[in-house]
Protein backbone atom coordinates (compact mmCIF):
# COMPACT_ATOMS: atom_id res chain seq x y z
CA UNK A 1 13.83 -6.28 -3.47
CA UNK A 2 14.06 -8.97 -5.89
CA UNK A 3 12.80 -11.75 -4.11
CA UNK A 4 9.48 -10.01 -4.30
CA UNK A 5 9.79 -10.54 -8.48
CA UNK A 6 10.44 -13.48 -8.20
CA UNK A 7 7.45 -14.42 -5.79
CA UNK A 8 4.74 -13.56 -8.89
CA UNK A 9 6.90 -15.21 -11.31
CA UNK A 10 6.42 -18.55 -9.21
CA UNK A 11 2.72 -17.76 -8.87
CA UNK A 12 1.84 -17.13 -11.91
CA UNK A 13 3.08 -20.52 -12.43
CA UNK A 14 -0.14 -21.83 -11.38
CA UNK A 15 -2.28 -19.91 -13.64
CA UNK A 16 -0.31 -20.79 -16.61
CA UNK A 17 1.69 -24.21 -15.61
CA UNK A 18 2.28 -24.92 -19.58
CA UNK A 19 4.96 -22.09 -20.03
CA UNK A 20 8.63 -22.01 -19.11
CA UNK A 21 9.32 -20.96 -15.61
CA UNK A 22 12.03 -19.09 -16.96
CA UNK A 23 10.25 -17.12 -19.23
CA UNK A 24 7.60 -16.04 -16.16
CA UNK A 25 10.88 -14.85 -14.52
CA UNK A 26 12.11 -12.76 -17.10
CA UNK A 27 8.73 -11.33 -17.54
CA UNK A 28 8.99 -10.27 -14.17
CA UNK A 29 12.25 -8.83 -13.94
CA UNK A 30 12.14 -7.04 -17.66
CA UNK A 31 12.37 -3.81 -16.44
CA UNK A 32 15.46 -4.39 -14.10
CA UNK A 33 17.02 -6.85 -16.99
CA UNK A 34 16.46 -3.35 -19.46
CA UNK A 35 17.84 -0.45 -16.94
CA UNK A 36 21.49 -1.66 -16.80
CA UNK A 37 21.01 -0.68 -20.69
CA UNK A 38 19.72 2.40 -20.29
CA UNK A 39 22.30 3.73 -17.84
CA UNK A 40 25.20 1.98 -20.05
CA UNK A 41 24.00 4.24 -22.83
CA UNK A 42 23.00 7.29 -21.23
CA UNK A 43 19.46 7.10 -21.40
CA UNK A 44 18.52 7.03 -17.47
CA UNK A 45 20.54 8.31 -14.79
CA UNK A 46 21.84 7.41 -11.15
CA UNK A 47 24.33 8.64 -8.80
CA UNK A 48 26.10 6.60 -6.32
CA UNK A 49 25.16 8.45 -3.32
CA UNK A 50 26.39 6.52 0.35
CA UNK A 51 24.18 6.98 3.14
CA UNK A 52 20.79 8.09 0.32
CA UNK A 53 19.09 4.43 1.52
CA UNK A 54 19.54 2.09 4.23
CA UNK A 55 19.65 -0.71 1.35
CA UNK A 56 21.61 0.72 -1.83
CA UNK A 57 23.63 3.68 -1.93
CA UNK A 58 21.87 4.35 -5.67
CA UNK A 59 20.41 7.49 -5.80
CA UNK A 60 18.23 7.45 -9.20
CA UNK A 61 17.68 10.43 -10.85
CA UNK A 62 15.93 9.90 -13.75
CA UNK A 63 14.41 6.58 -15.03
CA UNK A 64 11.30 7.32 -17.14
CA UNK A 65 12.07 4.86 -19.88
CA UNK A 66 12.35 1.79 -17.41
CA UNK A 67 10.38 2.81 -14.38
CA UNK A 68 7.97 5.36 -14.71
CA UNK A 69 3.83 4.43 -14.88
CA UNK A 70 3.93 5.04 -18.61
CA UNK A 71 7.01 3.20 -19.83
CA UNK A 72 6.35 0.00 -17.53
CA UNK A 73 3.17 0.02 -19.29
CA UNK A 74 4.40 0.48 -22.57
CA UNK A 75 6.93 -2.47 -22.11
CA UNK A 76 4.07 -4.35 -20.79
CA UNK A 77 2.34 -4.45 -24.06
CA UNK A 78 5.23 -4.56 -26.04
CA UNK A 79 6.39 -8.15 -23.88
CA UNK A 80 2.69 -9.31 -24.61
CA UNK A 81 2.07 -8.74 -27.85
CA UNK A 82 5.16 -10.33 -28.47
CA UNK A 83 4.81 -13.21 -26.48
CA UNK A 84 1.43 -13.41 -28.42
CA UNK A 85 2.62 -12.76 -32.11
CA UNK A 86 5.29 -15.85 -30.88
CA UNK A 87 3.28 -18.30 -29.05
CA UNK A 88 -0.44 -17.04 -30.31
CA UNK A 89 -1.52 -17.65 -26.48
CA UNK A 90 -3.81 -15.14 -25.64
CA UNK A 91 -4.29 -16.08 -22.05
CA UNK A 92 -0.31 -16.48 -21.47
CA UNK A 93 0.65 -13.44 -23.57
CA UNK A 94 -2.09 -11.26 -20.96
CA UNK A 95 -0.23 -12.49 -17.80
CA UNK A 96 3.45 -11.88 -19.11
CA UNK A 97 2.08 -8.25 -20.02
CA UNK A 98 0.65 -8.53 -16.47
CA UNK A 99 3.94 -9.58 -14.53
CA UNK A 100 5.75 -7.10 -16.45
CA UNK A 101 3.24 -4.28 -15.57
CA UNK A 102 3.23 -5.51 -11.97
CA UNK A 103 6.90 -5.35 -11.44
């Protein structure tokens, strides 16, 4: 599951060899870094559920915040504009909204 996150982190590398690898990485796992949160505080729910996958036993039940079309791509823009009001890297600040959005 993660491995695959990491994969466009490393490749977008290439396109933008300037910036820190590890900041490519968090762009890429942002939304998994930010669900812990929302469960912690009650925002997003799961149930541990045996059996529901043959990989995790996590049965989510609602994650619109973190995972749904619209709040990936809200946190998308959010992580770019940042990254742009920060670094003022146009190009850079597009492919961390990107990897984000891609996640």
């Amino acid at each position: 599951m993660f491995i695959g996150h990491f994969g466009i982190g490393f490749a977008a590398k290439k396109a933008i060899p300037k910036t820190s690898l590890g900041t490519l990485l968090l762009a890429s796992q942002f939304i998994d870094l930010l669900w812990p949160f929302f469960l912690i505080f009650g925002i997003e729910t799961v149930a541990i559920d045996p059996g529901n996958t043959a990989f995790t036993p996590l049965n989510f039940i609602h994650y619109p915040f973190s995972h749904s079309l619209l709040g990936v791509l809200i946190w998308s823009l959010i992580f770019g504009a940042i990254y742009y009001i920060i670094k003022w890297d146009l190009k850079s600040s597009l492919i961390f909204g990107i990897l984000v959005l891609i996640h």
